[in-house]
PDB file of N, CA and C in Angstrom:
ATOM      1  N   UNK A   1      90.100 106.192  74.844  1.00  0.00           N
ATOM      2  CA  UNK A   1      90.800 106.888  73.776  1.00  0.00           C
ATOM      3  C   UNK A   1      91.011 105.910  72.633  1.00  0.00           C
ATOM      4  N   UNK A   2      90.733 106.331  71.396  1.00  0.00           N
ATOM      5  CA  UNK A   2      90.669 105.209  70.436  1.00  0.00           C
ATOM      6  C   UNK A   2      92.098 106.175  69.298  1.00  0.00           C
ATOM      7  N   UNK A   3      92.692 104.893  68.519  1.00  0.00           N
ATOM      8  CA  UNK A   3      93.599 105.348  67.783  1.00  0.00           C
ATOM      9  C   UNK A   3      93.258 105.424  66.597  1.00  0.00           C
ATOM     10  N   UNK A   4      93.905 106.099  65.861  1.00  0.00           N
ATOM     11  CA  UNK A   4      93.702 106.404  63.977  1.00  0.00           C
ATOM     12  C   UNK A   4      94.442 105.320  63.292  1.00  0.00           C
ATOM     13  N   UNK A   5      93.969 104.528  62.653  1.00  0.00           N
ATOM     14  CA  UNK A   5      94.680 103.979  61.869  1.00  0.00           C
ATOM     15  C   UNK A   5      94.833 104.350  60.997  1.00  0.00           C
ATOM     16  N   UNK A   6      95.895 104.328  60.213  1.00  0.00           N
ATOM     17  CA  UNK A   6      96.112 105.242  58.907  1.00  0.00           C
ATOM     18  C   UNK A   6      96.545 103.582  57.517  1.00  0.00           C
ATOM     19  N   UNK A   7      96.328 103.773  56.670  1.00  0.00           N
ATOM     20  CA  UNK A   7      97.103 102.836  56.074  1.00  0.00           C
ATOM     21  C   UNK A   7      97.515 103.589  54.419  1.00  0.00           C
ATOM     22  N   UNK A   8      97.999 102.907  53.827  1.00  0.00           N
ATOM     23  CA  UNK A   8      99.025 103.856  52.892  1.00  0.00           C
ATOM     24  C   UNK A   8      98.752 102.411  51.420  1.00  0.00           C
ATOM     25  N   UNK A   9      99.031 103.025  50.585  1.00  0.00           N
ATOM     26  CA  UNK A   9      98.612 102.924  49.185  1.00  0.00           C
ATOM     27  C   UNK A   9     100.055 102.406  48.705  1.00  0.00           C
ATOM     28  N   UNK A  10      99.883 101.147  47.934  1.00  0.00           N
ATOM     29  CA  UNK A  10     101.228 100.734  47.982  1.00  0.00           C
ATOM     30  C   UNK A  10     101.729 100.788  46.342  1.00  0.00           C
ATOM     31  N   UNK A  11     101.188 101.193  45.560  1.00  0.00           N
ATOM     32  CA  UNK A  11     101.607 101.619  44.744  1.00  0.00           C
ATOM     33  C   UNK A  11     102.476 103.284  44.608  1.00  0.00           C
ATOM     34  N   UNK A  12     101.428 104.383  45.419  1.00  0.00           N
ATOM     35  CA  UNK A  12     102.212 106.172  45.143  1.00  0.00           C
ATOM     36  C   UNK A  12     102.683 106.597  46.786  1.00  0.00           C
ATOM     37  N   UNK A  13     101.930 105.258  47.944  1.00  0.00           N
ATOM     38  CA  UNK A  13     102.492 105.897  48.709  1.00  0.00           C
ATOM     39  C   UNK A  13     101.577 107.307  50.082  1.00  0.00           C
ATOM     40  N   UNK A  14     101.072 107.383  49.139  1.00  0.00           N
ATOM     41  CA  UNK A  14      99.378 108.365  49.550  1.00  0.00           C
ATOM     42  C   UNK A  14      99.103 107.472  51.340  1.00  0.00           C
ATOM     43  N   UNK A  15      98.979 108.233  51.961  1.00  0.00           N
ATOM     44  CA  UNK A  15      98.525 107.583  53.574  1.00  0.00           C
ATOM     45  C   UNK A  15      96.962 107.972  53.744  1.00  0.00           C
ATOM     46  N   UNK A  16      95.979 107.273  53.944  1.00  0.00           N
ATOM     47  CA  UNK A  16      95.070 107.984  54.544  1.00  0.00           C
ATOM     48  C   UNK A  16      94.443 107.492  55.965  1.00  0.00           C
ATOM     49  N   UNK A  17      93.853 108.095  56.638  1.00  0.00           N
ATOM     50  CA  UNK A  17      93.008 107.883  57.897  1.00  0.00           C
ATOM     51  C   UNK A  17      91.466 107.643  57.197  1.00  0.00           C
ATOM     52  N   UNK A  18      91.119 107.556  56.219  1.00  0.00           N
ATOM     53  CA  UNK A  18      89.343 107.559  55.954  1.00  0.00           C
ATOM     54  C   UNK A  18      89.667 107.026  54.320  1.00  0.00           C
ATOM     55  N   UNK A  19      89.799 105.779  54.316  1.00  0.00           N
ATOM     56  CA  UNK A  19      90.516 105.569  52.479  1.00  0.00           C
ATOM     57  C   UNK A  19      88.822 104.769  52.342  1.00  0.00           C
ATOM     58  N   UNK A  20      88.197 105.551  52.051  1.00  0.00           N
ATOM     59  CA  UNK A  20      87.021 105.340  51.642  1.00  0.00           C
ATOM     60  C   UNK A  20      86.464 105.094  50.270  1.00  0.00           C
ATOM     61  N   UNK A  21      87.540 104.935  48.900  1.00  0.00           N
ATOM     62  CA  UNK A  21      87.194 104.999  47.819  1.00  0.00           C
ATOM     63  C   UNK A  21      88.417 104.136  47.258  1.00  0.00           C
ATOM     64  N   UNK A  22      89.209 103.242  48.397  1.00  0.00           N
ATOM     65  CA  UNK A  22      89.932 102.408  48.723  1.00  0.00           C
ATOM     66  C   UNK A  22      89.424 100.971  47.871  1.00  0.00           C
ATOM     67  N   UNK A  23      90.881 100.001  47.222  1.00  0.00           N
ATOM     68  CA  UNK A  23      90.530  98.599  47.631  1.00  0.00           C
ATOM     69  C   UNK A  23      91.660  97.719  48.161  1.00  0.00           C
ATOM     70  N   UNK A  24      91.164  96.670  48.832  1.00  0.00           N
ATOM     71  CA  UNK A  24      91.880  95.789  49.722  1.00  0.00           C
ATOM     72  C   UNK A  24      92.149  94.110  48.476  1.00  0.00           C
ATOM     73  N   UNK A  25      93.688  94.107  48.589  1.00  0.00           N
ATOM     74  CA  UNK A  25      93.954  93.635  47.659  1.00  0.00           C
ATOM     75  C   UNK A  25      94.727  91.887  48.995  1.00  0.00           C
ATOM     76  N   UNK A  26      94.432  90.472  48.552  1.00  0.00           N
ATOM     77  CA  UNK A  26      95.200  90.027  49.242  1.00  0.00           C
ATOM     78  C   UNK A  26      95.436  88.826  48.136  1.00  0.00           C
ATOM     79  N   UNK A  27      96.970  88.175  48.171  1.00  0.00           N
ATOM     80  CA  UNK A  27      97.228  87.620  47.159  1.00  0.00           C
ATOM     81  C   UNK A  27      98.007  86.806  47.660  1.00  0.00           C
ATOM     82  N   UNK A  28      97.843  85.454  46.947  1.00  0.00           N
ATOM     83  CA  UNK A  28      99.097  84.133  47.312  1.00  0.00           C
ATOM     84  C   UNK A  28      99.484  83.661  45.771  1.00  0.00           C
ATOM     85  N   UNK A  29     100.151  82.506  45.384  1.00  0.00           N
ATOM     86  CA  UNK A  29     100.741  82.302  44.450  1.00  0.00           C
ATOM     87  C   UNK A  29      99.888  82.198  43.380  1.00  0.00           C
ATOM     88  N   UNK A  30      98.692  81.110  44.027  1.00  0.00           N
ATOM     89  CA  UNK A  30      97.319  80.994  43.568  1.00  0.00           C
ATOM     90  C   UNK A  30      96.372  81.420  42.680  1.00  0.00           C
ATOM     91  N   UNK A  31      96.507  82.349  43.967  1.00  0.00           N
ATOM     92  CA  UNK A  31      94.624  83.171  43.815  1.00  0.00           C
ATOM     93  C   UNK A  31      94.978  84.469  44.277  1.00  0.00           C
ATOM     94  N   UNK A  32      93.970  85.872  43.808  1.00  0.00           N
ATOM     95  CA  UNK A  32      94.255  86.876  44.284  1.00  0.00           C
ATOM     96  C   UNK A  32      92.478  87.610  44.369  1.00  0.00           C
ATOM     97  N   UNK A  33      92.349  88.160  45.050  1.00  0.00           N
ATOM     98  CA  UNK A  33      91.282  89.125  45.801  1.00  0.00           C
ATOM     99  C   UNK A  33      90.983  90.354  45.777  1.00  0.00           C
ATOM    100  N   UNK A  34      90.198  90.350  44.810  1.00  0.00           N
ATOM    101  CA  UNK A  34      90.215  92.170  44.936  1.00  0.00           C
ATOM    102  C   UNK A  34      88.874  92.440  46.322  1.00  0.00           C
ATOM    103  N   UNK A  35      88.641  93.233  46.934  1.00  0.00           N
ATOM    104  CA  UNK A  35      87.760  93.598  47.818  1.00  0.00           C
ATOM    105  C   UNK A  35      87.251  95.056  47.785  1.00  0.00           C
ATOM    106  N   UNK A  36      86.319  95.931  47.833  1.00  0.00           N
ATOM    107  CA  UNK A  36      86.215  97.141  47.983  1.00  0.00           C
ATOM    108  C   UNK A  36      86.170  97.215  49.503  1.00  0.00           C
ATOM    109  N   UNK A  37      87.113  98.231  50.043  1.00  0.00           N
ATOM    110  CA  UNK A  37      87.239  98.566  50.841  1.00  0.00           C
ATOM    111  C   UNK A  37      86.380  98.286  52.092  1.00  0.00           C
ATOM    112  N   UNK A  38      87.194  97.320  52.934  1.00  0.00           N
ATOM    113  CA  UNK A  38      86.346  96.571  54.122  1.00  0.00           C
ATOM    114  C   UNK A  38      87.698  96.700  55.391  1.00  0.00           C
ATOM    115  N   UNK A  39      87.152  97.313  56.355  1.00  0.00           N
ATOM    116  CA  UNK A  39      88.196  97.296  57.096  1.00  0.00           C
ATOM    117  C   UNK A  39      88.752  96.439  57.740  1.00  0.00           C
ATOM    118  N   UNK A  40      87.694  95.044  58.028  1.00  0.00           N
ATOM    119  CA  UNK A  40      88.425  93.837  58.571  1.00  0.00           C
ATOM    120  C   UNK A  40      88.954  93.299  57.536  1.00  0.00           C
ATOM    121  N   UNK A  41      88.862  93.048  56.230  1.00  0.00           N
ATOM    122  CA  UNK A  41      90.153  92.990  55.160  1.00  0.00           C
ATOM    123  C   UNK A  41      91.292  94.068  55.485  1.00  0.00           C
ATOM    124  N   UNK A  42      91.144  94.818  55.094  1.00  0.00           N
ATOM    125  CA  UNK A  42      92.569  95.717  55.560  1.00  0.00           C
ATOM    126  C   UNK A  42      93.202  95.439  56.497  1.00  0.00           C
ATOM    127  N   UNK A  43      92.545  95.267  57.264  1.00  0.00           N
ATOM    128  CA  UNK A  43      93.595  94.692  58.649  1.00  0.00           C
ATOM    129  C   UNK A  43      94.086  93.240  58.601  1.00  0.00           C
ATOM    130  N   UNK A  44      94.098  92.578  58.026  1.00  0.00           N
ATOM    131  CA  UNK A  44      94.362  91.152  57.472  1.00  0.00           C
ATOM    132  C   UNK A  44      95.713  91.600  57.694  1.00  0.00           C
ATOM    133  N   UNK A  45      96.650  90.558  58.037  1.00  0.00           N
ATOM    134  CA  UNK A  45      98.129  90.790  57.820  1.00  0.00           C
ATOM    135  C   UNK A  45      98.727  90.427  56.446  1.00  0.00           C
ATOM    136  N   UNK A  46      97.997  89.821  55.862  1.00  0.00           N
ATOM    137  CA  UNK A  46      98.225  89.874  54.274  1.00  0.00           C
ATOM    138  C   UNK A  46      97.262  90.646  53.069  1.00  0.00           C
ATOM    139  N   UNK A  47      96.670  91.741  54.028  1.00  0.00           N
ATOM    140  CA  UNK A  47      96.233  92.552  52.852  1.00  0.00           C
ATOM    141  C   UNK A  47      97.117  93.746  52.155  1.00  0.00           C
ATOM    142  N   UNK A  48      97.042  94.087  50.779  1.00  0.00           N
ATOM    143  CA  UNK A  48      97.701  95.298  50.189  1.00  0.00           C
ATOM    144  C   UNK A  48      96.534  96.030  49.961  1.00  0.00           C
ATOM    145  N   UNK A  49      97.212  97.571  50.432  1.00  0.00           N
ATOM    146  CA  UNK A  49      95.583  98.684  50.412  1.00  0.00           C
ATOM    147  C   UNK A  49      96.352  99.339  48.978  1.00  0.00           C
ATOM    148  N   UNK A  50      95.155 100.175  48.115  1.00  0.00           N
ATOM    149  CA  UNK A  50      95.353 100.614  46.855  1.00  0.00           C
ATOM    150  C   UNK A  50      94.342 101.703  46.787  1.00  0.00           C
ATOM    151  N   UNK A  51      95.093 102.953  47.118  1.00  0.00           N
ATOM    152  CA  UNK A  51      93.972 104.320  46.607  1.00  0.00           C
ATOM    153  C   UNK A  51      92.857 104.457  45.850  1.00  0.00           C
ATOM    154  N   UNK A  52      92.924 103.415  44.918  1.00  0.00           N
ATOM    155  CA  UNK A  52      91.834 103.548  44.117  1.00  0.00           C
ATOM    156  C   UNK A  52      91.996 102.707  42.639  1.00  0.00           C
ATOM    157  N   UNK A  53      91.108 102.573  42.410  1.00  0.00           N
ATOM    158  CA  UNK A  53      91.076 101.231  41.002  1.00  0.00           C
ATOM    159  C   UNK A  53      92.309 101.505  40.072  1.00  0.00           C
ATOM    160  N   UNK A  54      92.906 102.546  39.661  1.00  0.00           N
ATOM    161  CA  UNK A  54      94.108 102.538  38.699  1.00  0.00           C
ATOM    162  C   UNK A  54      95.311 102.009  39.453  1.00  0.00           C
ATOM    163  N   UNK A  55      95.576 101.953  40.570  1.00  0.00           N
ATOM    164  CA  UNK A  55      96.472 101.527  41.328  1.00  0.00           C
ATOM    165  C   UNK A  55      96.349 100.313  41.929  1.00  0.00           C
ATOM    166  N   UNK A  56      94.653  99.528  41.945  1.00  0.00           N
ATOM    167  CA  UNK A  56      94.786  98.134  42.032  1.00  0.00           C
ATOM    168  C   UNK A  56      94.835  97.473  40.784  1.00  0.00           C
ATOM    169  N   UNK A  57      94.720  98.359  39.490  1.00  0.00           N
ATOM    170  CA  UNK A  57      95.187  97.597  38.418  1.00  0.00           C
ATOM    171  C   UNK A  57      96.209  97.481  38.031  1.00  0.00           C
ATOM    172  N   UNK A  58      97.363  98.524  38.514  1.00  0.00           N
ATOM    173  CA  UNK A  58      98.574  98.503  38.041  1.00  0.00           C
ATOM    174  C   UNK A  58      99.100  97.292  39.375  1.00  0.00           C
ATOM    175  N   UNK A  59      98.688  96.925  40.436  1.00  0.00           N
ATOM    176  CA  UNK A  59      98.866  95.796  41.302  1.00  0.00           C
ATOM    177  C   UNK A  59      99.121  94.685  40.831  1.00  0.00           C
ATOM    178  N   UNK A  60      97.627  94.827  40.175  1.00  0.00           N
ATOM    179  CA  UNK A  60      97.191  92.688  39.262  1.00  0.00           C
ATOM    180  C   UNK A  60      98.231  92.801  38.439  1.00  0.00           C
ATOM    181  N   UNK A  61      97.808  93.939  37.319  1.00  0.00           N
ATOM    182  CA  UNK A  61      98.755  93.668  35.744  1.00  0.00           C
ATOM    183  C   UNK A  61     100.189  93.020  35.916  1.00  0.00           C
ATOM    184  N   UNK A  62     101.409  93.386  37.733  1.00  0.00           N
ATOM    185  CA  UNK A  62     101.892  93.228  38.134  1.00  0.00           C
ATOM    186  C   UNK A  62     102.159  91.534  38.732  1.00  0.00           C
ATOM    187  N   UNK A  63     100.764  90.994  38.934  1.00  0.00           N
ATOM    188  CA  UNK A  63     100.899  89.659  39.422  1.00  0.00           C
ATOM    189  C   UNK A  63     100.451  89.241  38.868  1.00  0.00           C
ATOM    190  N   UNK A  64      99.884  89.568  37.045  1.00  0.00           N
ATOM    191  CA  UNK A  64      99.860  88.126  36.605  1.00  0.00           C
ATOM    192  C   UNK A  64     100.876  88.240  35.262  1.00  0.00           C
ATOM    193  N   UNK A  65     101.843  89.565  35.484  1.00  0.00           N
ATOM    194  CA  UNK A  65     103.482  89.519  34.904  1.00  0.00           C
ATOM    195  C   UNK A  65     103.994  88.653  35.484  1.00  0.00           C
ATOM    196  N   UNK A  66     104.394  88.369  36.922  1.00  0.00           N
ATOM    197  CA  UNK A  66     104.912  87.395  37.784  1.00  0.00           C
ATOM    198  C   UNK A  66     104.332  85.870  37.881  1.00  0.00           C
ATOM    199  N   UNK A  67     103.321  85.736  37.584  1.00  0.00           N
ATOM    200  CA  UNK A  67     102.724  84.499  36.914  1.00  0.00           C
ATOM    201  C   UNK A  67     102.987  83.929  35.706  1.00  0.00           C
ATOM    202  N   UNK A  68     103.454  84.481  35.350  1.00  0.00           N
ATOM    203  CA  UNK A  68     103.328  84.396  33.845  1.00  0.00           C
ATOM    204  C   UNK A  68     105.062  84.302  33.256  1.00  0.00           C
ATOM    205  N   UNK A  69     106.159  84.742  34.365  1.00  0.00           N
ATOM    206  CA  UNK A  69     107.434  84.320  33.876  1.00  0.00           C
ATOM    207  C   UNK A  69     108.198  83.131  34.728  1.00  0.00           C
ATOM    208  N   UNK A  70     109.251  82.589  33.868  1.00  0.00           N
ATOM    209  CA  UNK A  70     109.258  83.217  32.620  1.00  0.00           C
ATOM    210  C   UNK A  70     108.489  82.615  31.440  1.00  0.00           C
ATOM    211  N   UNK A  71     108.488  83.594  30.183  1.00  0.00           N
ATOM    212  CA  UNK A  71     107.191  83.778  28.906  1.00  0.00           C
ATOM    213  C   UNK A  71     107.309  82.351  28.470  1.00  0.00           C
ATOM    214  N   UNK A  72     106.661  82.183  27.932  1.00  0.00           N
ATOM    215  CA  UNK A  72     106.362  80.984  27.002  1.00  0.00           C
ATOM    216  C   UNK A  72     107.093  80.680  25.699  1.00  0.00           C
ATOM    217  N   UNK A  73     107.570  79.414  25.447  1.00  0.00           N
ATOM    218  CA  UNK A  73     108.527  79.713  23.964  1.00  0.00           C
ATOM    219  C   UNK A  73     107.460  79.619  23.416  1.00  0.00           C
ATOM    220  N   UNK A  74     107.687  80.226  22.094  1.00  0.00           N
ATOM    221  CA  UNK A  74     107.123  80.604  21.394  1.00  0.00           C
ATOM    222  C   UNK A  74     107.798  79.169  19.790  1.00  0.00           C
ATOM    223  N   UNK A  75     106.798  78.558  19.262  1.00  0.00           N
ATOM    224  CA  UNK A  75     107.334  77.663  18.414  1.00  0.00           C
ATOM    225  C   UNK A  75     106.630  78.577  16.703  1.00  0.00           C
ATOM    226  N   UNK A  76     107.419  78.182  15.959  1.00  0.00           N
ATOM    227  CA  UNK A  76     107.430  78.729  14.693  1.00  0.00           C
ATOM    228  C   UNK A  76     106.702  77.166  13.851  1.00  0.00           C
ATOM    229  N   UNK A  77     106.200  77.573  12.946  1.00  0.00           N
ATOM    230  CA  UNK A  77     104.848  76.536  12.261  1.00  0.00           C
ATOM    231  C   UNK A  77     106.088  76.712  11.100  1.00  0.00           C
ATOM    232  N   UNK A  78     106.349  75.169  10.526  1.00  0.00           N
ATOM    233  CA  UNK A  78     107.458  75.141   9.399  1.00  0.00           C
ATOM    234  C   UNK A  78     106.037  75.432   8.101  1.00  0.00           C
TER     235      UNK A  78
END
């Protein structure tokens, strides 16, 4: 008897059993990974799954906001 794995979209939340149009996202402070959908990535204990490309972009845009604070001063040219 074999089980379903289901995994879920971490941006809306969406669960699927067949996320076939899926990507596998895995990220450290570093470096980050986009993957199209590979199931031994997904199963990584540090992968994030993402329904589909608008939701692994709203992911990144997300980690390289967090990279990026806080902003940079900004200097004024006399």
């Amino acid at each position: 008897m074999s089980s379903l794995k289901e995994f879920q979209c971490e941006i809306c939340g969406i669960v699927s059993g067949n996320p076939i149009h899926w990507f596998v996202i895995e990220c450290g402070d570093q470096k980050l990974a986009v993957v199209k959908w590979d199931l031994n990535a997904a199963n990584s204990p540090t992968a994030r799954h993402f329904c589909g490309e608008a939701h692994a972009q709203v992911y990144i845009s997300r980690w390289f906001e967090s990279m990026c604070s806080p902003p940079k001063a900004v200097f004024k040219a006399s």
